[in-house]
N, C-alpha and C. Protein backbone atom coordinates (compact mmCIF):
# COMPACT_ATOMS: atom_id res chain seq x y z
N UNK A 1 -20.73 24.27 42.53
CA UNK A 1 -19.49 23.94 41.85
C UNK A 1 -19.82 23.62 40.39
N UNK A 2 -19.11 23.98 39.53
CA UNK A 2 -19.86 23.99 37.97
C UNK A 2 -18.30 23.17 37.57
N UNK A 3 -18.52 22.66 36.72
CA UNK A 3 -18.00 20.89 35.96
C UNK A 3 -17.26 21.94 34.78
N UNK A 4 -15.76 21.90 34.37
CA UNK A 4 -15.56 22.55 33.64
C UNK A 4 -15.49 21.78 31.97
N UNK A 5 -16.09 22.40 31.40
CA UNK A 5 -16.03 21.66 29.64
C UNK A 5 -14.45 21.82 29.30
N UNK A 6 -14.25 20.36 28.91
CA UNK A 6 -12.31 20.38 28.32
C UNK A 6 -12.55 19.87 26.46
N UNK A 7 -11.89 20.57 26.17
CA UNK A 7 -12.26 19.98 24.55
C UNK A 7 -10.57 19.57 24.22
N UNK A 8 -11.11 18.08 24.10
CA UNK A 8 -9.87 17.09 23.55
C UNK A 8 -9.66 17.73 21.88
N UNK A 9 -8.51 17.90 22.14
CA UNK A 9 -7.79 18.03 20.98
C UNK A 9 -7.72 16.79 20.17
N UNK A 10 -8.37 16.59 18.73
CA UNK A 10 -7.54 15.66 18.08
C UNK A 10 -6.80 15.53 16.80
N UNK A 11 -6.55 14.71 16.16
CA UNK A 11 -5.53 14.54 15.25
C UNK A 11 -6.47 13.48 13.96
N UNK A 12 -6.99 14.43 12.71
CA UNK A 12 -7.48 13.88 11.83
C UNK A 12 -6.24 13.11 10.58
N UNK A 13 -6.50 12.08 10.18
CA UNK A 13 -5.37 11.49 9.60
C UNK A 13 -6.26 11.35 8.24
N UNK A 14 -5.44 11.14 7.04
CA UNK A 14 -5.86 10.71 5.66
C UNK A 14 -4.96 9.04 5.72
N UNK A 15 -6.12 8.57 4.76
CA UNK A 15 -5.42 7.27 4.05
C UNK A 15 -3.90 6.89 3.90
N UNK A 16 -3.02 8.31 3.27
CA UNK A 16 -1.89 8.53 2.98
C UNK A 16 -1.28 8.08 4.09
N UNK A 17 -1.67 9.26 5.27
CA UNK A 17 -1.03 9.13 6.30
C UNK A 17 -0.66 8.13 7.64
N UNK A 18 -2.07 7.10 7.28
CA UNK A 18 -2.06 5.72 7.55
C UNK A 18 -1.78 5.44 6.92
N UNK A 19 -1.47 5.02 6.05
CA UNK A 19 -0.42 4.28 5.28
C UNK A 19 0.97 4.05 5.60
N UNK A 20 1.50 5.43 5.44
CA UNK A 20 3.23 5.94 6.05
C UNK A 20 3.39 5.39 7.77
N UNK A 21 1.77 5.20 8.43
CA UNK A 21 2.85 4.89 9.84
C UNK A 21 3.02 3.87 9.82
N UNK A 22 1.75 2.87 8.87
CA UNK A 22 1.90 1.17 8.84
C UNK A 22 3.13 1.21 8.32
N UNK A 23 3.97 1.59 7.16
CA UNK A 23 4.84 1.60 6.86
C UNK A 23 6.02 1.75 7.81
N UNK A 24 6.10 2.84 8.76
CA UNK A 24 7.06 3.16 9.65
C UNK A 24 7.02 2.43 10.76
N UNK A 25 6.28 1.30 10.74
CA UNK A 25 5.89 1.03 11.74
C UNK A 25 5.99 0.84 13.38
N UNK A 26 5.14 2.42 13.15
CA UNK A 26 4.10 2.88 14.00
C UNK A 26 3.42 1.58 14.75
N UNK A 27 2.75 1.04 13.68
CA UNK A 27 1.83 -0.16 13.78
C UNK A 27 2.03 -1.29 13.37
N UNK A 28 1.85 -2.52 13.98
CA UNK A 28 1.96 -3.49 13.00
C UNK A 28 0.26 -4.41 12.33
N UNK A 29 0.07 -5.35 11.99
CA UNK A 29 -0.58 -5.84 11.40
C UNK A 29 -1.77 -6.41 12.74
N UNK A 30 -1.30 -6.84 13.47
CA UNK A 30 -2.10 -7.61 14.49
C UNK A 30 -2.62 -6.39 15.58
N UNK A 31 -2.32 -4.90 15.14
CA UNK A 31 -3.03 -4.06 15.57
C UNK A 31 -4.59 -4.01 15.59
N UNK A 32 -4.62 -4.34 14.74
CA UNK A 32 -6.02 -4.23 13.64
C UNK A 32 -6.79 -2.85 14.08
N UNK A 33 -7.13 -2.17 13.28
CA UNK A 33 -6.88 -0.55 13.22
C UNK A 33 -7.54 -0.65 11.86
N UNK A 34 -8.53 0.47 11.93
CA UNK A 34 -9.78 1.07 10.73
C UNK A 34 -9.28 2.79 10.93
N UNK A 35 -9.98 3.00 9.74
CA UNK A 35 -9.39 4.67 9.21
C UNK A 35 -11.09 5.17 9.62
N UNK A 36 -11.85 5.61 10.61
CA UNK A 36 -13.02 6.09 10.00
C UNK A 36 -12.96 7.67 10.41
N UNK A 37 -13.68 8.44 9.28
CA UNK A 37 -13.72 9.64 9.31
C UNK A 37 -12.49 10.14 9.52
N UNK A 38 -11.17 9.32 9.49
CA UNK A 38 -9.62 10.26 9.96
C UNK A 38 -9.47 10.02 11.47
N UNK A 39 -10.15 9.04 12.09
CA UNK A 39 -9.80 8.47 13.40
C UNK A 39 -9.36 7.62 13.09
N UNK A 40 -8.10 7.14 14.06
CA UNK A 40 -8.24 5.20 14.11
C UNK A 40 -9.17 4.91 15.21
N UNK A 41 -9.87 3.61 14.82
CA UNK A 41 -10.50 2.99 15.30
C UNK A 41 -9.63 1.50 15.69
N UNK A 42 -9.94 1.33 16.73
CA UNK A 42 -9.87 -0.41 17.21
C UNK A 42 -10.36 -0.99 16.67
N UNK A 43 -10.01 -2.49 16.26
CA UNK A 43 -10.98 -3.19 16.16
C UNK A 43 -11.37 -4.25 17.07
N UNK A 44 -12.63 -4.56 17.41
CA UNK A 44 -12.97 -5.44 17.88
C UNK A 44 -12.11 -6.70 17.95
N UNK A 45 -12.03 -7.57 19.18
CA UNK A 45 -11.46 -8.99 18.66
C UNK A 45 -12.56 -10.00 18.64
N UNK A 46 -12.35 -10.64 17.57
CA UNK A 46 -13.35 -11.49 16.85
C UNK A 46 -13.84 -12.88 17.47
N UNK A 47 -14.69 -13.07 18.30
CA UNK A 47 -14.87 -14.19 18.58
C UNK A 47 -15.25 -15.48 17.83
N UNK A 48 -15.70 -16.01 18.58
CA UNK A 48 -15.81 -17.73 17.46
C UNK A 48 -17.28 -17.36 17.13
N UNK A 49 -18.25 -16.97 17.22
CA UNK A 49 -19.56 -17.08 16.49
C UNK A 49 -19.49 -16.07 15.84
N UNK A 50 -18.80 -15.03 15.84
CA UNK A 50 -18.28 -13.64 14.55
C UNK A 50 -17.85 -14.55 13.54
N UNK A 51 -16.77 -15.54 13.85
CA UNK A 51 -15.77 -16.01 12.84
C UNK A 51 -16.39 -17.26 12.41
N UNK A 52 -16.57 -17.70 13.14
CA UNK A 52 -18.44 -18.92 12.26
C UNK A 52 -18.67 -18.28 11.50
N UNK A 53 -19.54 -16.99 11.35
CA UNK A 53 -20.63 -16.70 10.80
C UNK A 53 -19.97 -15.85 9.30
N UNK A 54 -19.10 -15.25 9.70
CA UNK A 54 -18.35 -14.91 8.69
C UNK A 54 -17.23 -16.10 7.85
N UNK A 55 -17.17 -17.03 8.09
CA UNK A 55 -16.54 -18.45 7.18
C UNK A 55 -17.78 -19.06 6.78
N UNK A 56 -19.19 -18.76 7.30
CA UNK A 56 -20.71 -19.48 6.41
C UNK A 56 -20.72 -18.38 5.68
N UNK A 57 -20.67 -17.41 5.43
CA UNK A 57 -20.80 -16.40 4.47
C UNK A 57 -20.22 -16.33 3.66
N UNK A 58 -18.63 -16.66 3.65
CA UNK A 58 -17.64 -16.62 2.78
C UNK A 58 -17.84 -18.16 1.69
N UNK A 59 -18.16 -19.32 2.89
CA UNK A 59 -18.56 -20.46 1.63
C UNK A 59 -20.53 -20.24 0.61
N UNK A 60 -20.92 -19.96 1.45
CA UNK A 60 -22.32 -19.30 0.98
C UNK A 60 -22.13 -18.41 -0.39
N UNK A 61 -21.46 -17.42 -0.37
CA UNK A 61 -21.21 -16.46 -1.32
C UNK A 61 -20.60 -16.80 -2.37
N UNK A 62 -19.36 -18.10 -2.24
CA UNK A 62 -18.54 -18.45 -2.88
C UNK A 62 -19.11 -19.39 -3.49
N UNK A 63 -19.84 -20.22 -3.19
CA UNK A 63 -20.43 -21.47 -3.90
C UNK A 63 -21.51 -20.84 -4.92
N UNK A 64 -22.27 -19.96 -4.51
CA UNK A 64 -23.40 -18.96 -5.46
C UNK A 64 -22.66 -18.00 -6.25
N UNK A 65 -21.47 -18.27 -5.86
CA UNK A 65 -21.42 -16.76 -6.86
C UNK A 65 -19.63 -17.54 -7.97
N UNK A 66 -19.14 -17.82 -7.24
CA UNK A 66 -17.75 -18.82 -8.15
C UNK A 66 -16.92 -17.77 -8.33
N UNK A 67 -16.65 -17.37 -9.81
CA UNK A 67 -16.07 -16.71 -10.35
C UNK A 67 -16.87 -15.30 -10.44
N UNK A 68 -18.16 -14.83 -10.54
CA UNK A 68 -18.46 -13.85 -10.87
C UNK A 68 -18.21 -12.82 -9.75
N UNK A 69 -17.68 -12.58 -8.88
CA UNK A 69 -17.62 -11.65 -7.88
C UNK A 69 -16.06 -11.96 -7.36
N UNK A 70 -15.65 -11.03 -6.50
CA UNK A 70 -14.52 -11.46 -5.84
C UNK A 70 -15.03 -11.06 -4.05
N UNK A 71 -14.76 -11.75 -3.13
CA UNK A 71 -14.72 -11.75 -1.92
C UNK A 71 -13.83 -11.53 -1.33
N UNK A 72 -13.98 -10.46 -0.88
CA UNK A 72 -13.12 -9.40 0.38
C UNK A 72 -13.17 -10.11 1.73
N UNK A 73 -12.58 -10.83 2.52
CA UNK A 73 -12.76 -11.13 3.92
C UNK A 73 -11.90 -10.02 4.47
N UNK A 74 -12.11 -9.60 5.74
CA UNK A 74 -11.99 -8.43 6.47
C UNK A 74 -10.77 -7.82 6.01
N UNK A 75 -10.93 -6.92 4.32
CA UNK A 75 -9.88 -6.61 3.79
C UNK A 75 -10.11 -4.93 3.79
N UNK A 76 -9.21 -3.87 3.76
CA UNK A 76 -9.85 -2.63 3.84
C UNK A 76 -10.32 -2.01 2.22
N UNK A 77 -11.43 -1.11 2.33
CA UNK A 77 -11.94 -0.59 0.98
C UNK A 77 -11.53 0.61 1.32
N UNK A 78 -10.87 1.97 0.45
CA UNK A 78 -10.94 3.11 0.25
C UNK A 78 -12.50 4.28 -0.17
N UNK A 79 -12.44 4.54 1.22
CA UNK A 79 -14.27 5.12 0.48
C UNK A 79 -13.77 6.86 0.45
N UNK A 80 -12.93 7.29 0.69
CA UNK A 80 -12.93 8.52 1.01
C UNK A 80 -10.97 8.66 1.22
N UNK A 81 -10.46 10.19 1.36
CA UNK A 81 -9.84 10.46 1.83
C UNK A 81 -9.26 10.32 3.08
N UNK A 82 -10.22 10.20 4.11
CA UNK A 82 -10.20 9.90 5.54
C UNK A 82 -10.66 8.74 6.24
N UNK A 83 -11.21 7.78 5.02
CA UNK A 83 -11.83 6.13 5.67
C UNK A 83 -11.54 5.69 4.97
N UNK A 84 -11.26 4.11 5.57
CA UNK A 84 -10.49 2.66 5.11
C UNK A 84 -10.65 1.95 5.82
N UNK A 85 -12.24 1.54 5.65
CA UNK A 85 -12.59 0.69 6.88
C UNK A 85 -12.27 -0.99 6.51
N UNK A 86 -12.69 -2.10 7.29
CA UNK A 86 -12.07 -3.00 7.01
C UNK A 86 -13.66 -4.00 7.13
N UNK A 87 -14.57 -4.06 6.42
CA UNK A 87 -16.05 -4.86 6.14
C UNK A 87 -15.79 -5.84 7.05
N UNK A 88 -16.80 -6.85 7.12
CA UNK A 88 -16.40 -8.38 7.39
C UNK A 88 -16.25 -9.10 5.84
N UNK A 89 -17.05 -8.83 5.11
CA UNK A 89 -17.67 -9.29 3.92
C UNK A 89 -17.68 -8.13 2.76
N UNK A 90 -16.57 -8.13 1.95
CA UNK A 90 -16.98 -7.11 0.69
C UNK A 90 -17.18 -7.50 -0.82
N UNK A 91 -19.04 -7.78 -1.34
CA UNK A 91 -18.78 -8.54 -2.44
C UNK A 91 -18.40 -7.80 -3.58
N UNK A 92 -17.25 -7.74 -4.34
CA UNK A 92 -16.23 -6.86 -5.18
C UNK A 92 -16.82 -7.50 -7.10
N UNK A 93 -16.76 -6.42 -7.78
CA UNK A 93 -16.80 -6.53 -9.04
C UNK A 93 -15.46 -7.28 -9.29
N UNK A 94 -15.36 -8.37 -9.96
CA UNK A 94 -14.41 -9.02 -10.61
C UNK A 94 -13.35 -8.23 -11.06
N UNK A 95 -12.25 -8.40 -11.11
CA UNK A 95 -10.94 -7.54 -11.08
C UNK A 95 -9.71 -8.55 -11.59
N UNK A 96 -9.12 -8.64 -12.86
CA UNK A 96 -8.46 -9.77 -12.79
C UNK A 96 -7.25 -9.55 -11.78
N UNK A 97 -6.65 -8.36 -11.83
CA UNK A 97 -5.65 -8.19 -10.89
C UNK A 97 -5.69 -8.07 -9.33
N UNK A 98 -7.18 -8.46 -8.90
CA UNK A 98 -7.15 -8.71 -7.62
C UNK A 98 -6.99 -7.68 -7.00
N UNK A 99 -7.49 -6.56 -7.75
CA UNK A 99 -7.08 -5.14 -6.52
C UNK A 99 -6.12 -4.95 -6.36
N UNK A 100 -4.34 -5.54 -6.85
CA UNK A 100 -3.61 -5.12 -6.79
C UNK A 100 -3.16 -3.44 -6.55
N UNK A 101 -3.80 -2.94 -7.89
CA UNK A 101 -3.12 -1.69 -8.33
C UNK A 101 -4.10 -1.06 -7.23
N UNK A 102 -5.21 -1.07 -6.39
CA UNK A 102 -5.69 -0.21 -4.97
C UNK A 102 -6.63 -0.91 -4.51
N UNK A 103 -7.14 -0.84 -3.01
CA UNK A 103 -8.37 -1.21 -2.61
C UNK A 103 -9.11 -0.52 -3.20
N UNK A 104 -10.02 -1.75 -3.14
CA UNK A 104 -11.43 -1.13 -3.52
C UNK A 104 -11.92 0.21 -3.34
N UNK A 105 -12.45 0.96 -4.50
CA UNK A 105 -13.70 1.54 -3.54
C UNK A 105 -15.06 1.60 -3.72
N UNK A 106 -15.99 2.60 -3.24
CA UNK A 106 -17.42 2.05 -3.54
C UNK A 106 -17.87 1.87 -4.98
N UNK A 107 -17.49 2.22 -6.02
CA UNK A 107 -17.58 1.88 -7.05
C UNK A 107 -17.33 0.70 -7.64
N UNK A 108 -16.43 0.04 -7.04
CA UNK A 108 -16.25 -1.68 -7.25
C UNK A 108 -17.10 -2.44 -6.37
N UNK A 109 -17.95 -2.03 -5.80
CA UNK A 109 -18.31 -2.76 -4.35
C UNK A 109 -19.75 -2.67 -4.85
N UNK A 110 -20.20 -4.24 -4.89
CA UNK A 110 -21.90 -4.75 -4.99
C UNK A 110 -22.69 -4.80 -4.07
N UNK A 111 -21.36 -5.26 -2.91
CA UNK A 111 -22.42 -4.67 -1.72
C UNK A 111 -21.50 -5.41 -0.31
N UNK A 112 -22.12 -4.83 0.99
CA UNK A 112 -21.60 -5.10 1.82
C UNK A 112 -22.26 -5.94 3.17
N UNK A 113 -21.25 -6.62 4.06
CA UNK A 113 -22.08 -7.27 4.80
C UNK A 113 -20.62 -7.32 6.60
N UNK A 114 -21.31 -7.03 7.44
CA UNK A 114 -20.90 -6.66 8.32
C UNK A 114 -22.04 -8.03 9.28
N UNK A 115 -20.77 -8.33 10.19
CA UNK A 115 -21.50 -9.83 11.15
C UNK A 115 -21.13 -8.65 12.49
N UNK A 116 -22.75 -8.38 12.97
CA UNK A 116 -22.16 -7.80 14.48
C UNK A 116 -22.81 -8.68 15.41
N UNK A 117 -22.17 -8.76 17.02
CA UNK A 117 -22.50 -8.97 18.08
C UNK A 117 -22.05 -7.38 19.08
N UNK A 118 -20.90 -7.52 19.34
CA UNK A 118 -20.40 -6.62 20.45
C UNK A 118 -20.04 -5.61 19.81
N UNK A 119 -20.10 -4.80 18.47
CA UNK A 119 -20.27 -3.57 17.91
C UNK A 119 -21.32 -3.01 16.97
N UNK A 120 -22.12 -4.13 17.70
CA UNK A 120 -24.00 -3.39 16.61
C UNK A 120 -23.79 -1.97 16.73
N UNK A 121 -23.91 -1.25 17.97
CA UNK A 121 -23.91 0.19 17.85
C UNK A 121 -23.72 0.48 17.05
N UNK A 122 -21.82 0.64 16.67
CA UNK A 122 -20.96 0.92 16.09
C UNK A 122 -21.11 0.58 14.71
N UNK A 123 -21.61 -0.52 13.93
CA UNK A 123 -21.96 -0.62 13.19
C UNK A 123 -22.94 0.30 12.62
N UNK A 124 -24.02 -0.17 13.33
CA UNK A 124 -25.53 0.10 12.91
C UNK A 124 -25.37 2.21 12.31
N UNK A 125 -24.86 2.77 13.72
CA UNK A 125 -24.89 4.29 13.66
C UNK A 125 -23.68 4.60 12.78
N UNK A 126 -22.35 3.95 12.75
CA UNK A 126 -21.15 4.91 12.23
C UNK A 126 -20.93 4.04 10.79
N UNK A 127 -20.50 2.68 10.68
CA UNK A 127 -20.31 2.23 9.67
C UNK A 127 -21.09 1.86 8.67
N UNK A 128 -22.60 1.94 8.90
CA UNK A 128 -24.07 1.64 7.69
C UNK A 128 -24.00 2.58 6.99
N UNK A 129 -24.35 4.21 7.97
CA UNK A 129 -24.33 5.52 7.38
C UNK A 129 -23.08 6.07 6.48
N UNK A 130 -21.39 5.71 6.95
CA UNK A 130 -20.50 6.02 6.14
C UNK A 130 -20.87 5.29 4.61
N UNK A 131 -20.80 3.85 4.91
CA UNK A 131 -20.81 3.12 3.32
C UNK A 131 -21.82 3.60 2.66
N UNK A 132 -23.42 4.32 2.82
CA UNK A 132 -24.27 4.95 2.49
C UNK A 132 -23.79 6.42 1.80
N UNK A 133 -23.38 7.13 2.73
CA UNK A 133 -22.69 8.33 2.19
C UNK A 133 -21.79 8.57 1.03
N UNK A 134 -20.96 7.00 1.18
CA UNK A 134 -19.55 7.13 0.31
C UNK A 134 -20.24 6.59 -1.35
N UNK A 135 -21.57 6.20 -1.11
CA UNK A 135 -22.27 5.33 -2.42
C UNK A 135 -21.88 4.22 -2.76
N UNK A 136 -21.94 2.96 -1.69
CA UNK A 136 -22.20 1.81 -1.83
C UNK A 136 -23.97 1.26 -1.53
N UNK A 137 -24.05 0.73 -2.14
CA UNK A 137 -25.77 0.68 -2.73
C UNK A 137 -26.43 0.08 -1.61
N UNK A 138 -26.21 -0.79 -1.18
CA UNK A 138 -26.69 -1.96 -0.08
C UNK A 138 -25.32 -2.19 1.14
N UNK A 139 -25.89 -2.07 2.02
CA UNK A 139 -25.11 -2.60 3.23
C UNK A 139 -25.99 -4.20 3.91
N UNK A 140 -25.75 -5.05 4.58
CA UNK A 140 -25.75 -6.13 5.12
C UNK A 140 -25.49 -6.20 6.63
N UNK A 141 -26.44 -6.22 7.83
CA UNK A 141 -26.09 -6.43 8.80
C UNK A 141 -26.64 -7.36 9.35
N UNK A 142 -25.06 -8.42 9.68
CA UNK A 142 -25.84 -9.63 10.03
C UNK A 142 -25.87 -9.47 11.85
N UNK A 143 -27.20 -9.34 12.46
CA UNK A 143 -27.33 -8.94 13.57
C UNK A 143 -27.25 -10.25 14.74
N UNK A 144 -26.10 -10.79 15.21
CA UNK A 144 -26.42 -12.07 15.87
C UNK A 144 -26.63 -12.14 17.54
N UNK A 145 -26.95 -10.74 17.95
CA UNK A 145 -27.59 -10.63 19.01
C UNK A 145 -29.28 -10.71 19.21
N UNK A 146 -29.62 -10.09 18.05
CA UNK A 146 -31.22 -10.41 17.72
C UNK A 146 -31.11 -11.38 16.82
N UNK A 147 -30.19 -12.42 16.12
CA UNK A 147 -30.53 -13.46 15.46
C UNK A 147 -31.20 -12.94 14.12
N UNK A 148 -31.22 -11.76 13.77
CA UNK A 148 -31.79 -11.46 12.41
C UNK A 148 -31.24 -10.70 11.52
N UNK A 149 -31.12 -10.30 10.08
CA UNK A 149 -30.45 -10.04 8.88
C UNK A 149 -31.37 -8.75 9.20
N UNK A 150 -30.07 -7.17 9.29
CA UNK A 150 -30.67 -6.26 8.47
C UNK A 150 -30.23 -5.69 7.43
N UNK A 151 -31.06 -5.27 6.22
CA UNK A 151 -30.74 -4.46 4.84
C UNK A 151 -30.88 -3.37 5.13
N UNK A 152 -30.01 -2.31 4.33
CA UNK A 152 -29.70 -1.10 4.55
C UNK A 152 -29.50 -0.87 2.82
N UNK A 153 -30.64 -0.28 2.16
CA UNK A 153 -30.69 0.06 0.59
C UNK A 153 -31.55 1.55 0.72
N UNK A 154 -30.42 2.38 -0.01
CA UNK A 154 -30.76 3.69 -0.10
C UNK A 154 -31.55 4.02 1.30
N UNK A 155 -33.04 4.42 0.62
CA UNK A 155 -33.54 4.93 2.51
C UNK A 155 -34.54 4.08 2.38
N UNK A 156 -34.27 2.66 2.62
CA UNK A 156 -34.57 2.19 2.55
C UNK A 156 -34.26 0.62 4.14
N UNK A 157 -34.82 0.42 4.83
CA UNK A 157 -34.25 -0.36 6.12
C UNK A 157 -35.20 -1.78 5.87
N UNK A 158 -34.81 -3.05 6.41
CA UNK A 158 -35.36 -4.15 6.37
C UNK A 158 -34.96 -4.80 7.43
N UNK A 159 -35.70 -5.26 8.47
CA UNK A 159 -35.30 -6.13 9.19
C UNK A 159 -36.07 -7.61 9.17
N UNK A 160 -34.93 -8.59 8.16
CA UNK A 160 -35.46 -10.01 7.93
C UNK A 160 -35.05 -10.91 8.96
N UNK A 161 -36.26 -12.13 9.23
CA UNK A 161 -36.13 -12.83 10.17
C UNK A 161 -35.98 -14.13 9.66
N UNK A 162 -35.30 -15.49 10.56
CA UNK A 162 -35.51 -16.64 10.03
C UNK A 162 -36.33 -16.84 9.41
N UNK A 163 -36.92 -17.97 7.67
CA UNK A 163 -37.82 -18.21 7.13
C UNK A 163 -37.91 -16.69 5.65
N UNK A 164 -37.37 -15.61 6.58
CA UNK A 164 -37.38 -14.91 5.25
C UNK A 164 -36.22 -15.19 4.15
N UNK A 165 -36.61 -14.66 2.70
CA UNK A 165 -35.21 -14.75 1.67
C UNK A 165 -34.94 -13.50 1.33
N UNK A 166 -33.71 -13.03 1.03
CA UNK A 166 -33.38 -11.97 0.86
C UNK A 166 -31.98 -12.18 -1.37
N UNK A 167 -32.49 -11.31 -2.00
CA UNK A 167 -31.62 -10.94 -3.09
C UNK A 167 -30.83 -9.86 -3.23
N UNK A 168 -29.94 -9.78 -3.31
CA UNK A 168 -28.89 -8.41 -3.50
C UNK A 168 -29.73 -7.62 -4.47
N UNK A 169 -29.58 -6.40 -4.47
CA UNK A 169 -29.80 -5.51 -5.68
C UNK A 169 -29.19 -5.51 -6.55
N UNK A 170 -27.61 -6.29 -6.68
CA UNK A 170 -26.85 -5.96 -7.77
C UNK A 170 -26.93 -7.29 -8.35
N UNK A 171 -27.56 -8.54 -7.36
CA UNK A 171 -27.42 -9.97 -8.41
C UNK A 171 -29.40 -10.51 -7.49
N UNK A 172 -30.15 -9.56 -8.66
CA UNK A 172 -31.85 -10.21 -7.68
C UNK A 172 -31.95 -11.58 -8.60
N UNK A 173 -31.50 -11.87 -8.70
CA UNK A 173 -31.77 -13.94 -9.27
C UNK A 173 -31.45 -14.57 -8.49
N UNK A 174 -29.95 -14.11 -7.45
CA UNK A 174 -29.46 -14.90 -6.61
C UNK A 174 -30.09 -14.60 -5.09
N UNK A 175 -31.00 -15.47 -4.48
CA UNK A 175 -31.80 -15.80 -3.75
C UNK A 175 -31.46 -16.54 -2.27
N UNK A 176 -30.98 -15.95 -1.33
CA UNK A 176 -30.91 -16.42 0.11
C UNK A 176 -31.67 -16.40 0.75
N UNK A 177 -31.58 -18.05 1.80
CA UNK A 177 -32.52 -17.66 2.63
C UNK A 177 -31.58 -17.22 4.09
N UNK A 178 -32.51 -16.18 4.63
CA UNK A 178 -31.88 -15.76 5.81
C UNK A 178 -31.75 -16.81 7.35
N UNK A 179 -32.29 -17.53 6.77
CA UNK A 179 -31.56 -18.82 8.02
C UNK A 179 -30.38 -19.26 7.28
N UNK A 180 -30.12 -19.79 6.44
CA UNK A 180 -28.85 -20.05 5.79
C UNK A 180 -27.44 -19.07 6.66
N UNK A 181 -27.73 -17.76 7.01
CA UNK A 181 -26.59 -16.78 6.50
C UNK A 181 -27.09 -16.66 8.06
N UNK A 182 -27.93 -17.05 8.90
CA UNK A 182 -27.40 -16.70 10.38
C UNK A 182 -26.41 -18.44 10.77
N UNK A 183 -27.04 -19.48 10.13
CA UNK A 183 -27.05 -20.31 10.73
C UNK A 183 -27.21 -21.18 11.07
């Protein structure tokens, strides 16, 4: 008996076109829904050591950095025609208008930082490689199943452990230590 191959049809969407259904709503807000590659994606629901770890990041970043950066909490960036993903952490070139006039895209973006537990995969394989592709310089994965910080710079991979410090590429004066940012 031979297993027959079915090929799912699907339906690639642009930015635009997410846009118009949030608008029509298609969807509402507490959907929570990512654009990647012209799929929607689910999103994860966020537990309490996701949302810990991402409110130590947000005061961490904010106290080191003040005014010179702006902080994205799980806000969406425009990297492409077909993605609008939604970071945990996006540290943004200063903007007085707040991004009003569009989300971000990788060109405003110093760098990124993603808190996984229950979508490392997903992270690690689909969302490191997109922000790489789209030319955001550094990605951030804060890994809290292995308890350790990985960097993702050009082709370049790091996996830091408690006791190590880690500097952005876009601000190397400003100096973390990676126990700080698990914890």
């Amino acid at each position: 008996m031979s297993i027959a191959t079915i090929e799912l049809k699907r339906h690639h969407f642009n930015v635009q076109q997410y846009h118009q259904m949030y608008e029509a709503g298609i969807f509402s807000e507490s959907d929570r829904l990512e654009l990647i590659y012209g799929e929607l994606v689910t999103m994860s629901p966020i537990n309490r050591r996701h949302a810990a770890c991402v409110k130590r990041l947000t005061y961490l970043l904010s106290s080191r950095f003040g005014k010179k950066v702006l902080l994205s909490i799980q806000d969406p960036i425009r990297l492409s025609d077909d993605s609008e993903p939604q970071p945990d952490v996006a540290i943004l070139k200063w903007q007085d208008d707040f991004y009003i006039s569009g989300h971000p895209t990788a060109s405003d973006i110093h760098w990124l930082i993603e808190v996984s537990d229950t979508t490392i995969g997903i992270d690690r394989r689909v969302k490191v490689p997109l922000y790489a592709e789209s030319g955001v310089a550094e990605t951030w994965l804060v890994n809290l199943n292995e308890d350790c910080l990985e960097v993702y710079r050009d082709n370049e991979e790091l996996i830091l452990q408690r006791g190590d410090r880690i500097a952005s590429l876009a601000f190397p004066d400003v100096v973390f230590a990676v126990t700080d940012i698990l914890g």
